[in-house]
Protein backbone atom coordinates (compact mmCIF):
# COMPACT_ATOMS: atom_id res chain seq x y z
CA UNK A 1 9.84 -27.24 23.81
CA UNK A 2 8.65 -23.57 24.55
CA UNK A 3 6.52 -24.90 26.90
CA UNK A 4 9.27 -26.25 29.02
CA UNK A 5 11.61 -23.09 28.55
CA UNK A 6 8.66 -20.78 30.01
CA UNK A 7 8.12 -22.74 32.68
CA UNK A 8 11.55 -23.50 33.58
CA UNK A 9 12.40 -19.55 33.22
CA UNK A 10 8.84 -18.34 34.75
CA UNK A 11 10.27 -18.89 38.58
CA UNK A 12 13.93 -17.05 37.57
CA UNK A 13 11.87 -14.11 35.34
CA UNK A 14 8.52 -14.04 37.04
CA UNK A 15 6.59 -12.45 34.08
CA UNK A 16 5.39 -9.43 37.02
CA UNK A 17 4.12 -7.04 33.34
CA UNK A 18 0.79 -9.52 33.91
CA UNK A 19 -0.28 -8.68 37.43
CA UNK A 20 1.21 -5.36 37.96
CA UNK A 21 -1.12 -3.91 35.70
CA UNK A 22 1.59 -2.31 33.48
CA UNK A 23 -0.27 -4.32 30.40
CA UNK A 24 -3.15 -3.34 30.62
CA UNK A 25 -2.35 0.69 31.26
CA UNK A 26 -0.76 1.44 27.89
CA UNK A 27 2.15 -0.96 27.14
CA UNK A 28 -0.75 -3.62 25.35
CA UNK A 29 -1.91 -0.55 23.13
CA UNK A 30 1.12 0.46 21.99
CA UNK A 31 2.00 -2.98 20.92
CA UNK A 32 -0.82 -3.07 19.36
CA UNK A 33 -0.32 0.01 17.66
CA UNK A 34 3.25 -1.64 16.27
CA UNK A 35 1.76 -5.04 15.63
CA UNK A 36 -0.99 -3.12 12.70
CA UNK A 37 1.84 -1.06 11.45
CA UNK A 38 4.71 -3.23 11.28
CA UNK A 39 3.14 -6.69 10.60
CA UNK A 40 -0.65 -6.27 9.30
CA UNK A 41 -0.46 -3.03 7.42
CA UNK A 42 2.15 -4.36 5.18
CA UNK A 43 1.31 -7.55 4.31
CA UNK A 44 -2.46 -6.44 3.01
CA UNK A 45 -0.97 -3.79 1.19
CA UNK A 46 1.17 -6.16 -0.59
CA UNK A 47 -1.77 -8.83 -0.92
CA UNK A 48 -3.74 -6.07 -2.79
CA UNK A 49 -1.12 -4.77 -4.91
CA UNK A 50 0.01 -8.53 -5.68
CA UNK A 51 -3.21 -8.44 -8.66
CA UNK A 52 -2.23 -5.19 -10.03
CA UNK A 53 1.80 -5.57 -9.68
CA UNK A 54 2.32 -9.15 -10.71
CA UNK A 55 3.31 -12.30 -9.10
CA UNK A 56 7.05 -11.38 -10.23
CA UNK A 57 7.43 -8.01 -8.79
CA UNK A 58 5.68 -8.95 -5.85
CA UNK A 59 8.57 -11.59 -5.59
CA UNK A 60 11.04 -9.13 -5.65
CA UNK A 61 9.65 -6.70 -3.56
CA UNK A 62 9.10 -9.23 -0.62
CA UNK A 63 13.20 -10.82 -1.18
CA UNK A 64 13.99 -6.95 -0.70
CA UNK A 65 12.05 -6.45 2.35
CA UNK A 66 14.76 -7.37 4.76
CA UNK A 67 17.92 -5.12 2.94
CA UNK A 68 15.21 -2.00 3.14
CA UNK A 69 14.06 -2.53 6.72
CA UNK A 70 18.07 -2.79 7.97
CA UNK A 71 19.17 0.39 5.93
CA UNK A 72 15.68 2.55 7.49
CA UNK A 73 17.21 1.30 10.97
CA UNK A 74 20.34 2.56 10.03
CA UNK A 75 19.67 5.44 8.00
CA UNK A 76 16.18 7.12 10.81
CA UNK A 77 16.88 5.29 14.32
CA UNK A 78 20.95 5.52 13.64
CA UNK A 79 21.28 1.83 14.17
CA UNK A 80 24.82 0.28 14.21
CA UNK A 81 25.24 -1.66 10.93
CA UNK A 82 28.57 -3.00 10.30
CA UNK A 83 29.58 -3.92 6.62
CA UNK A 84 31.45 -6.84 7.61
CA UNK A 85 28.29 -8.25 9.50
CA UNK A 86 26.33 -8.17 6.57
CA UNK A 87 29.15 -9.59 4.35
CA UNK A 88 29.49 -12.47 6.66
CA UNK A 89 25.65 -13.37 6.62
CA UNK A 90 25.82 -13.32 2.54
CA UNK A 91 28.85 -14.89 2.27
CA UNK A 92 28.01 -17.84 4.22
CA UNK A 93 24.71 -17.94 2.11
CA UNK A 94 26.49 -18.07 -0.69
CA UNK A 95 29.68 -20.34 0.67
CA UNK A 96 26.87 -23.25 1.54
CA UNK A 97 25.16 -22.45 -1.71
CA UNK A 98 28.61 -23.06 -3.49
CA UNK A 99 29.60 -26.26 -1.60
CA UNK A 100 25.82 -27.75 -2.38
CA UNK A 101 25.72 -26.73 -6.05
CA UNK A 102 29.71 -28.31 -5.68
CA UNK A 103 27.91 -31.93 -4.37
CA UNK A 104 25.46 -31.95 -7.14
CA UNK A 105 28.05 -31.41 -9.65
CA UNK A 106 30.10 -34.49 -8.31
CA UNK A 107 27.45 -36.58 -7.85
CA UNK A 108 26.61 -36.24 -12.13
CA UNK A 109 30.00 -37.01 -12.53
């Protein structure tokens, strides 16, 4: 399925960053750079702590990775975050995890 989209989008969005030499001159370290410290750093950090923290914590410290990460974006790059957009997104977590629990109540009946 990706397959198709690239190829279909290649001709509109010629992907130019591959020839032009922009990759290559800085832009792949510095994705580099943010792929160790936002994606590799982390995770062995919390692989190594995981013996000395507990299988628990390190539960609750990964389900509280996501409500951290938007209130830094808020709180250092000044990110918009609207209440009601995060209300929404829990609510309707917790409206489908009402109407299921509501199924498997009926279904005992």
């Amino acid at each position: 399925m990706m397959t198709v989209s690239a190829i279909s989008l290649f001709p509109v969005f010629p992907p130019i960053y591959l020839t032009s030499g922009v990759l290559w001159n800085g832009l792949f370290g510095w994705g580099l750079l943010m792929g160790l410290i936002g994606q590799v750093i982390p995770f062995l950090f919390l692989l190594i702590s995981i013996p000395r923290i507990g299988g628990r914590m390190a539960g609750i410290l990964g389900s509280i990775e996501l409500p951290v990460t938007v209130f830094v974006a808020y709180l250092i790059l000044s990110e918009s975050c609207r209440l009601d957009s995060l209300v929404w997104s829990r609510s309707d977590y917790y409206g489908n995890l009402y109407q299921r629990v509501e199924a498997y109540e009926e279904t005992q009946i």
